[in-house]
PDB file of N, CA and C in Angstrom:
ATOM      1  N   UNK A   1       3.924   2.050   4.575  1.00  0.00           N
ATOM      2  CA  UNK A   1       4.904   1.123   5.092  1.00  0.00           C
ATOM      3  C   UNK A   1       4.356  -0.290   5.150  1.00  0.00           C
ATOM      4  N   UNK A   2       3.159  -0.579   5.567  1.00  0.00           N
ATOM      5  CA  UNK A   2       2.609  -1.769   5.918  1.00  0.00           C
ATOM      6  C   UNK A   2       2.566  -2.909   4.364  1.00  0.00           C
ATOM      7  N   UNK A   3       2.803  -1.520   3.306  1.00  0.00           N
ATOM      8  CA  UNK A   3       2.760  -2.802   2.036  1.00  0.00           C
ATOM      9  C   UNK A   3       3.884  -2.835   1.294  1.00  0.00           C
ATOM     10  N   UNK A   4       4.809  -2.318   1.679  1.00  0.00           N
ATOM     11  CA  UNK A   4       5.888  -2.404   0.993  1.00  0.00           C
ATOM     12  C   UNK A   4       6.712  -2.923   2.135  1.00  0.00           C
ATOM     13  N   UNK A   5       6.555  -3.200   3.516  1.00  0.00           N
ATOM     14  CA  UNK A   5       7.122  -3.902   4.011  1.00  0.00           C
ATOM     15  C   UNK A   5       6.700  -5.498   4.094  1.00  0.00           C
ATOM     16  N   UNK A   6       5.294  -5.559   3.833  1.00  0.00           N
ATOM     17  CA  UNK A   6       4.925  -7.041   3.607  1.00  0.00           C
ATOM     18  C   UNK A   6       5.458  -7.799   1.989  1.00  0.00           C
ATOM     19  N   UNK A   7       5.984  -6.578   0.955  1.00  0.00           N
ATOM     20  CA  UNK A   7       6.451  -7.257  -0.372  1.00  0.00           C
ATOM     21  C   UNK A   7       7.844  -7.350  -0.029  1.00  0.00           C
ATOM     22  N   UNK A   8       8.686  -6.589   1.032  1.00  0.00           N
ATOM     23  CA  UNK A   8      10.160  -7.030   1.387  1.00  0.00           C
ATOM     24  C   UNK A   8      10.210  -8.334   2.136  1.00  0.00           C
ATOM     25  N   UNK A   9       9.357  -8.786   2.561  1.00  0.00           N
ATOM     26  CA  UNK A   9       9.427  -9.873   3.424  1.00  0.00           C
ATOM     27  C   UNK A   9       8.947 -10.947   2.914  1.00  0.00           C
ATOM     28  N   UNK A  10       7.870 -10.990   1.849  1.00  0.00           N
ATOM     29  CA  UNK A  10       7.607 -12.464   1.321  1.00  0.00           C
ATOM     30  C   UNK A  10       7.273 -11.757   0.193  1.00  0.00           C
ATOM     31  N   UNK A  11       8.206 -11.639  -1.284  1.00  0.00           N
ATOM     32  CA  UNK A  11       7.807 -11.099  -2.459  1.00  0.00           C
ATOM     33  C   UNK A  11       6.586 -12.771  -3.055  1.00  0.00           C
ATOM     34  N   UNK A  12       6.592 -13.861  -2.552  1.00  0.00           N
ATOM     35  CA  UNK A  12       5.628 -14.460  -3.213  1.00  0.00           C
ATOM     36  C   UNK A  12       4.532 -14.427  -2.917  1.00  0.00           C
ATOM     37  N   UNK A  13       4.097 -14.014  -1.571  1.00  0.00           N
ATOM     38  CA  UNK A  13       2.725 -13.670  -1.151  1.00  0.00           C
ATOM     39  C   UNK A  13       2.837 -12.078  -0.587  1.00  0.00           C
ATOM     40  N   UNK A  14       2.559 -11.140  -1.020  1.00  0.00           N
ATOM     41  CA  UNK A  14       2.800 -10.037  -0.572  1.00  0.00           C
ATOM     42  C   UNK A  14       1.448  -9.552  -0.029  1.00  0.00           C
ATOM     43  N   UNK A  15       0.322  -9.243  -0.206  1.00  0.00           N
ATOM     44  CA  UNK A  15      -0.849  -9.034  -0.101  1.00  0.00           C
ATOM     45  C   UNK A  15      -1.408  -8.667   1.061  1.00  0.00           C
ATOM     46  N   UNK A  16      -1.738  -7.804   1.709  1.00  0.00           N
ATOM     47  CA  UNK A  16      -3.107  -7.257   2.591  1.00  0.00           C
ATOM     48  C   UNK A  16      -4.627  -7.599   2.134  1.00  0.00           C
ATOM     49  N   UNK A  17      -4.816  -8.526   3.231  1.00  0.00           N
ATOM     50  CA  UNK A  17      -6.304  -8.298   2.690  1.00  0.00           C
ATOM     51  C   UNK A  17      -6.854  -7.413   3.494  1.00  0.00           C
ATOM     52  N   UNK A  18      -7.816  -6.939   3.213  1.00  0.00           N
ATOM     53  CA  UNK A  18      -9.041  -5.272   3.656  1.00  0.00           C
ATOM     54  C   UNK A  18      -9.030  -5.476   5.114  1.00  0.00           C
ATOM     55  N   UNK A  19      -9.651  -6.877   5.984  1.00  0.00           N
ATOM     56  CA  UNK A  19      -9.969  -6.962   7.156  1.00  0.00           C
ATOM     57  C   UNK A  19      -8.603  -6.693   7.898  1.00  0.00           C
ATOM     58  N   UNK A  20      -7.258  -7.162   7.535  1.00  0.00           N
ATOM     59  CA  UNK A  20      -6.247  -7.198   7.534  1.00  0.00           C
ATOM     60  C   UNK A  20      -5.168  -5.729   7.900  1.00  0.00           C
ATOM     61  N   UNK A  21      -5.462  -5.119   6.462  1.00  0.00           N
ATOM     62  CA  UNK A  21      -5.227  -3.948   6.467  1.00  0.00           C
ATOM     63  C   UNK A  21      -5.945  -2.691   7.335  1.00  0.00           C
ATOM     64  N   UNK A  22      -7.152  -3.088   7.757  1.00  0.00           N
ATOM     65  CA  UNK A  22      -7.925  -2.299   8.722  1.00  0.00           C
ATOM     66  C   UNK A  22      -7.328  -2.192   9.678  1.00  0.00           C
ATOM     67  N   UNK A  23      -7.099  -3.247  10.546  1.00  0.00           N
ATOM     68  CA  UNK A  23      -6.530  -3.702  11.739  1.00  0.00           C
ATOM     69  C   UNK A  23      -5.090  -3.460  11.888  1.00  0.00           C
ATOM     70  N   UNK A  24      -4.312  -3.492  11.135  1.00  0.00           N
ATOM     71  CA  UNK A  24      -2.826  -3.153  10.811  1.00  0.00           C
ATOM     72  C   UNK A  24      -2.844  -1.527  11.165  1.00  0.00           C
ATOM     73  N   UNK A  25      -3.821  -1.385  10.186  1.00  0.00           N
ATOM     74  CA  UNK A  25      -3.566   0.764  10.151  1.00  0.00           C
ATOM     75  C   UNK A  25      -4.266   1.007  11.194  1.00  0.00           C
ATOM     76  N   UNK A  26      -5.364   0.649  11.764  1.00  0.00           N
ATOM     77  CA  UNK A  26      -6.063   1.169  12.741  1.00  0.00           C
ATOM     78  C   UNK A  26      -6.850   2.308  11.919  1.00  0.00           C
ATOM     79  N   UNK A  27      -7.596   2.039  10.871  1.00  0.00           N
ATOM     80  CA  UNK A  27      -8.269   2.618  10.580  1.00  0.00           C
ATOM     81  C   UNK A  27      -9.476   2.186   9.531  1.00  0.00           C
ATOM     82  N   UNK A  28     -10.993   2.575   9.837  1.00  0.00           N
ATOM     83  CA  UNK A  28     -11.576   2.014   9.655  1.00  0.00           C
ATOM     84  C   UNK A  28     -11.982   1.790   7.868  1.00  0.00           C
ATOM     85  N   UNK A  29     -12.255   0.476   7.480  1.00  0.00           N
ATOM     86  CA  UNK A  29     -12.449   0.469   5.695  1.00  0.00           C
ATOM     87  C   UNK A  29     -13.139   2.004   5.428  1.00  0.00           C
ATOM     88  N   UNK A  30     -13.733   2.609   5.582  1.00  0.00           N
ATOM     89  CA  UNK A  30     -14.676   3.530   5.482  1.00  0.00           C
ATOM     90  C   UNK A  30     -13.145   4.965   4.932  1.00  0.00           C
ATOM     91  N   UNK A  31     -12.369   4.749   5.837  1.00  0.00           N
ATOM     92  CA  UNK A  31     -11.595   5.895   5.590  1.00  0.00           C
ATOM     93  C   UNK A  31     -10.349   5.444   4.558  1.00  0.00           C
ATOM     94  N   UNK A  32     -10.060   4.209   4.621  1.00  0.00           N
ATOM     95  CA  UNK A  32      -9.219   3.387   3.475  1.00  0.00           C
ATOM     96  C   UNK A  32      -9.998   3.686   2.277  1.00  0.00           C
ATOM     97  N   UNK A  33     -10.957   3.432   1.605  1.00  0.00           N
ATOM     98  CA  UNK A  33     -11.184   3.002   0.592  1.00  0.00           C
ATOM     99  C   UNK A  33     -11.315   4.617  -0.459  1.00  0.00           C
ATOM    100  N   UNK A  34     -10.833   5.537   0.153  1.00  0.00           N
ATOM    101  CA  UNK A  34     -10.539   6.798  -0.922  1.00  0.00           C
ATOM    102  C   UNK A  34      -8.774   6.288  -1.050  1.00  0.00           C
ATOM    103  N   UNK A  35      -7.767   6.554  -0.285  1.00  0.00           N
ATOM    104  CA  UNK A  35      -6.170   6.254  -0.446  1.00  0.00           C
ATOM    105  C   UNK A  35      -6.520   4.827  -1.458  1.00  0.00           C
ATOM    106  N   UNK A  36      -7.186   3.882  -0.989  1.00  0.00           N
ATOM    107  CA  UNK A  36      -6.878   2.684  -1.429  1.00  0.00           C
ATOM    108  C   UNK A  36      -7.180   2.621  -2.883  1.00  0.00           C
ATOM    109  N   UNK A  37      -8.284   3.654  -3.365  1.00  0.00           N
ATOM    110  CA  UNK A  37      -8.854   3.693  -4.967  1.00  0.00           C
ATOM    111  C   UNK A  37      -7.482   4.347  -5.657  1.00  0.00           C
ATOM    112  N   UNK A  38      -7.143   5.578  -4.952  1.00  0.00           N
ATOM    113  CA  UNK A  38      -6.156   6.614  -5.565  1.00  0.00           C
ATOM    114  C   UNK A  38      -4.947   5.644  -6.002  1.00  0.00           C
ATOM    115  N   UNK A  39      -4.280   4.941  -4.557  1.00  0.00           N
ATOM    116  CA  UNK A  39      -3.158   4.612  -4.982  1.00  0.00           C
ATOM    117  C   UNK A  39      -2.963   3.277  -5.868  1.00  0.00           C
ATOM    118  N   UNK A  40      -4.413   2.559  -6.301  1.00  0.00           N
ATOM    119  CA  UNK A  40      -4.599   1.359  -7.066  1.00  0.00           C
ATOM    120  C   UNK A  40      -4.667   2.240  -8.862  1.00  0.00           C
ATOM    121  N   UNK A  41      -5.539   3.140  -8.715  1.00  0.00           N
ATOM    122  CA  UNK A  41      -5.762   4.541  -9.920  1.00  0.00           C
ATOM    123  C   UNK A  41      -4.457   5.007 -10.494  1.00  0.00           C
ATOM    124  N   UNK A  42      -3.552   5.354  -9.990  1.00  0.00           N
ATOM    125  CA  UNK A  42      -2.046   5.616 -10.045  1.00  0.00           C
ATOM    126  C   UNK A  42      -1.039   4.547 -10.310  1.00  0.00           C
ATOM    127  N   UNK A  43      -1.764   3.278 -10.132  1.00  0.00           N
ATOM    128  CA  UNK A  43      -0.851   1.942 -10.540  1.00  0.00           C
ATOM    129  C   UNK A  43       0.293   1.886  -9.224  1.00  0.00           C
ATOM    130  N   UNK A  44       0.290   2.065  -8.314  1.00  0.00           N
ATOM    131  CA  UNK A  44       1.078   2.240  -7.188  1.00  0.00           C
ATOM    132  C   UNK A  44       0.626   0.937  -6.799  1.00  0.00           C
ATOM    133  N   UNK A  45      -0.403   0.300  -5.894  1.00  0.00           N
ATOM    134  CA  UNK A  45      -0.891  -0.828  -5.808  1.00  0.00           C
ATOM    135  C   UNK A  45      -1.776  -1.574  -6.529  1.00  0.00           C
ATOM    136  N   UNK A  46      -1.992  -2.864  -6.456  1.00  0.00           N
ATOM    137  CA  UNK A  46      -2.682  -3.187  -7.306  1.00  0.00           C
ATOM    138  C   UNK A  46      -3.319  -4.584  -6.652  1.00  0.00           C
ATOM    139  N   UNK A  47      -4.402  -5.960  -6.869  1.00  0.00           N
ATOM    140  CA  UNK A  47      -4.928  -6.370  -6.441  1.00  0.00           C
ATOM    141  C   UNK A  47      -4.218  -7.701  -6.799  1.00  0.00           C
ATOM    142  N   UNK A  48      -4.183  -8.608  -5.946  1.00  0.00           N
ATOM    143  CA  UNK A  48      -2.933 -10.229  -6.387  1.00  0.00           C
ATOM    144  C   UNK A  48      -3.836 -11.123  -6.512  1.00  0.00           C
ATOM    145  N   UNK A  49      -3.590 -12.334  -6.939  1.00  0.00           N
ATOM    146  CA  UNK A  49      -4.323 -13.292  -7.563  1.00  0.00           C
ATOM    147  C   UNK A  49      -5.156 -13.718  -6.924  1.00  0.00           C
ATOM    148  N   UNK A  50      -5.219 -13.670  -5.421  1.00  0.00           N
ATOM    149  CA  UNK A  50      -6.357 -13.780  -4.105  1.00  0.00           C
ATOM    150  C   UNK A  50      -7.362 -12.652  -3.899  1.00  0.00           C
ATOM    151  N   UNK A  51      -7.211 -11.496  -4.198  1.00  0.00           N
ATOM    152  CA  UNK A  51      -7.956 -10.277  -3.708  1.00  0.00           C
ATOM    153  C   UNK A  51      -7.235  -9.129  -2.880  1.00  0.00           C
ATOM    154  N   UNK A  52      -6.040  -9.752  -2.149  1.00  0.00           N
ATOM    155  CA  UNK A  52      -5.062  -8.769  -1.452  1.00  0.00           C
ATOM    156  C   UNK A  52      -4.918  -7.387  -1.986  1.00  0.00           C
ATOM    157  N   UNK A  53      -4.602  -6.350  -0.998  1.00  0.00           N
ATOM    158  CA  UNK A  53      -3.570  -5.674  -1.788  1.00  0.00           C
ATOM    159  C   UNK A  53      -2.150  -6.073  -1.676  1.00  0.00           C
ATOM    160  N   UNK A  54      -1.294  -5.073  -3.225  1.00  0.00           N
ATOM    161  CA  UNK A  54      -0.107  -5.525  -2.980  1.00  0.00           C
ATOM    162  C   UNK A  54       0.654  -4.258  -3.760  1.00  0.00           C
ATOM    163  N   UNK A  55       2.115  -3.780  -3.086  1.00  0.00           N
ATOM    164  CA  UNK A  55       2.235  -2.549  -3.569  1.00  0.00           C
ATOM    165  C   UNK A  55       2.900  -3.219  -4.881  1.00  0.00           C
ATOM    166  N   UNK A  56       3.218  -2.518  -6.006  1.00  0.00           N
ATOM    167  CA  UNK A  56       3.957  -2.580  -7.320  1.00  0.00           C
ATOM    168  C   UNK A  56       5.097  -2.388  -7.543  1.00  0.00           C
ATOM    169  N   UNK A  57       5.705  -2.412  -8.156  1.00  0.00           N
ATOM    170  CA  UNK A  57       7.220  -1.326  -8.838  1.00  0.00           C
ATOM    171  C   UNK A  57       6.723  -0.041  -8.702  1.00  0.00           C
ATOM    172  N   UNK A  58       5.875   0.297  -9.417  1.00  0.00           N
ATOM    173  CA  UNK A  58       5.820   1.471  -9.423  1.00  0.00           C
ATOM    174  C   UNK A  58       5.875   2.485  -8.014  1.00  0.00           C
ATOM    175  N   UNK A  59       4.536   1.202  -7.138  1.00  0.00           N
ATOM    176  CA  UNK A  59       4.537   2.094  -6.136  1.00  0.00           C
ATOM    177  C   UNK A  59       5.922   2.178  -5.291  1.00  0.00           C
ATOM    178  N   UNK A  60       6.715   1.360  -5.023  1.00  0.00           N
ATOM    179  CA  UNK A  60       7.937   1.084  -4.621  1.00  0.00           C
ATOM    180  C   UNK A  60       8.915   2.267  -5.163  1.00  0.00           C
ATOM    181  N   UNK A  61       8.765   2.971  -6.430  1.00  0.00           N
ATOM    182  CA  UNK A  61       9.827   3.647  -6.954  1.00  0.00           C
ATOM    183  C   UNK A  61       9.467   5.210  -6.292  1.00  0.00           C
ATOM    184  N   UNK A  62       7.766   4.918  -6.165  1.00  0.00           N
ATOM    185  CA  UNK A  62       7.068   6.039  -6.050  1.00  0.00           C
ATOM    186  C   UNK A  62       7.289   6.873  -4.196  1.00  0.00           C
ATOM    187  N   UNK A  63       7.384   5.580  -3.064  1.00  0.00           N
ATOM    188  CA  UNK A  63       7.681   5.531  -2.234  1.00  0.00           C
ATOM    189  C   UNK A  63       8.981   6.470  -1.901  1.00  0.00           C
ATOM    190  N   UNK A  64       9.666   5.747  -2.600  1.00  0.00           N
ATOM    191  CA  UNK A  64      11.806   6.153  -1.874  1.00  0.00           C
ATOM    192  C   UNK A  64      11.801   7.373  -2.818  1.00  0.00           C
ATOM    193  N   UNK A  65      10.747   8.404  -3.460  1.00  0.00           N
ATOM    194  CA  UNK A  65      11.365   9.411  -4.681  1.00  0.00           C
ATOM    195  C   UNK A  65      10.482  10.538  -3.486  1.00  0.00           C
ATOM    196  N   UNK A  66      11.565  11.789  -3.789  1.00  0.00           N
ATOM    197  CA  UNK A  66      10.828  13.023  -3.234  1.00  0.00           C
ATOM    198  C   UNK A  66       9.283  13.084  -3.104  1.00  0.00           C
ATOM    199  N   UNK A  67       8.972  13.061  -4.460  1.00  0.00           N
ATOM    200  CA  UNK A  67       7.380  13.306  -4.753  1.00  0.00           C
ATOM    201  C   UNK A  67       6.584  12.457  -3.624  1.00  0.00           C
ATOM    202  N   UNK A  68       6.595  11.531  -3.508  1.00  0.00           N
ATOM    203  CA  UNK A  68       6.271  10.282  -3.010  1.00  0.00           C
ATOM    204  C   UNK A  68       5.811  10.553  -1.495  1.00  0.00           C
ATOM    205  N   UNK A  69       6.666  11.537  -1.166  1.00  0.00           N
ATOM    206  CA  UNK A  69       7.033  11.986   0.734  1.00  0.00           C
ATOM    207  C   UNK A  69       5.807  13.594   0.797  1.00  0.00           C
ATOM    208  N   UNK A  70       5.590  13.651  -0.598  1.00  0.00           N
ATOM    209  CA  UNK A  70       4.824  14.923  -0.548  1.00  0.00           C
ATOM    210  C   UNK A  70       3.187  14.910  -0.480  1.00  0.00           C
ATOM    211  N   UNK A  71       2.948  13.518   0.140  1.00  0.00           N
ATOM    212  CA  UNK A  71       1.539  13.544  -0.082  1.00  0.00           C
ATOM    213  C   UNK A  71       1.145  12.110   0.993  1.00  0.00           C
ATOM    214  N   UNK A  72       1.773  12.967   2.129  1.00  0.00           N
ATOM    215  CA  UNK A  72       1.841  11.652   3.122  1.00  0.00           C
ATOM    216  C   UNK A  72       0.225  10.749   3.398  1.00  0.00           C
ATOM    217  N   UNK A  73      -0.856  11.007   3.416  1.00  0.00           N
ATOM    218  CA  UNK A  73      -1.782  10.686   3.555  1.00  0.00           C
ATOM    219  C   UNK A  73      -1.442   9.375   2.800  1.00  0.00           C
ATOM    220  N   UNK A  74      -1.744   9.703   1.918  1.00  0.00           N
ATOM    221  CA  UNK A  74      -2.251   8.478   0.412  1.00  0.00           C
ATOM    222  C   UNK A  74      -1.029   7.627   0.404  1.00  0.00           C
ATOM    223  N   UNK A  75       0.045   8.239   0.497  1.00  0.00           N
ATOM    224  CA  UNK A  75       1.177   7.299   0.402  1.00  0.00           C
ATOM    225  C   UNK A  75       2.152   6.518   1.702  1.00  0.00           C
ATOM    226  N   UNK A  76       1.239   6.696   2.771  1.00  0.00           N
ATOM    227  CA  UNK A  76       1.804   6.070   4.146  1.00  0.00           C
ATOM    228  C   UNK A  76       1.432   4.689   3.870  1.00  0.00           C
ATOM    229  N   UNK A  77       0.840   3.908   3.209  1.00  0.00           N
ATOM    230  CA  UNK A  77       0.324   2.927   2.771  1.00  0.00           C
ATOM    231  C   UNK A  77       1.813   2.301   2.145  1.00  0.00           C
ATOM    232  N   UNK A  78       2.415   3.224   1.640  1.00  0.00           N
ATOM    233  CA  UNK A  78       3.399   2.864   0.189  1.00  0.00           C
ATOM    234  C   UNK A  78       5.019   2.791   1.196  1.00  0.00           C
ATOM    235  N   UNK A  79       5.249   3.998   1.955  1.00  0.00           N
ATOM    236  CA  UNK A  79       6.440   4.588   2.165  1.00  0.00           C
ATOM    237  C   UNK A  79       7.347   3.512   3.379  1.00  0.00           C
ATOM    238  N   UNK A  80       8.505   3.352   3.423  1.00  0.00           N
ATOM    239  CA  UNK A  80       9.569   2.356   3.954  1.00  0.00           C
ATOM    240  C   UNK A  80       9.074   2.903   5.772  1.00  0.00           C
ATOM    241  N   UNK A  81       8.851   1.533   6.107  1.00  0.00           N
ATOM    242  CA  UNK A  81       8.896   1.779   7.410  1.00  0.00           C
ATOM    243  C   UNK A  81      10.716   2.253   8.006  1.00  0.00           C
ATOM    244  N   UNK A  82      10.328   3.236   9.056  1.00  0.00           N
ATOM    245  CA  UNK A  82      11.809   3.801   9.831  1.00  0.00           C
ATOM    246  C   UNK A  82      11.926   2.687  11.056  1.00  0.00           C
TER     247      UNK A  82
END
């Protein structure tokens, strides 16, 4: 939710940076940086002209589709905040 709600809200700067994203999820880089390889590996997110993350199309399509809901770990990063 945290990155696909930051690309609904300012598609020109969309981006998490790491210190950022730590603090947001409440969880420490140490446990991010396996989800964060996978879902960059998968083309779901990807890195913006600063270093941010930022989710994609893809990951966006990947989010709102069944599959998407089936692998909540990796993709709570991706999925529409309720």
């Amino acid at each position: 939710s945290l990155l696909y709600v930051r690309r609904r809200r300012d598609v020109n700067n969309p981006g998490i940076g790491d210190d950022e994203l730590e603090r947001l999820s409440g969880c420490p880089r140490e446990h991010l940086e396996f989800h964060l390889w996978y879902l960059k590996a998968k083309g779901f997110i990807g890195r913006t002209e600063n270093g941010t993350f930022a989710i994609t199309v893809e990951g966006i399509d990947h989010a709102g589709s069944k599959q998407g809901r089936d692998r909540p770990d990796a993709t709570r990063l991706l999925d529409h905040a309720d």
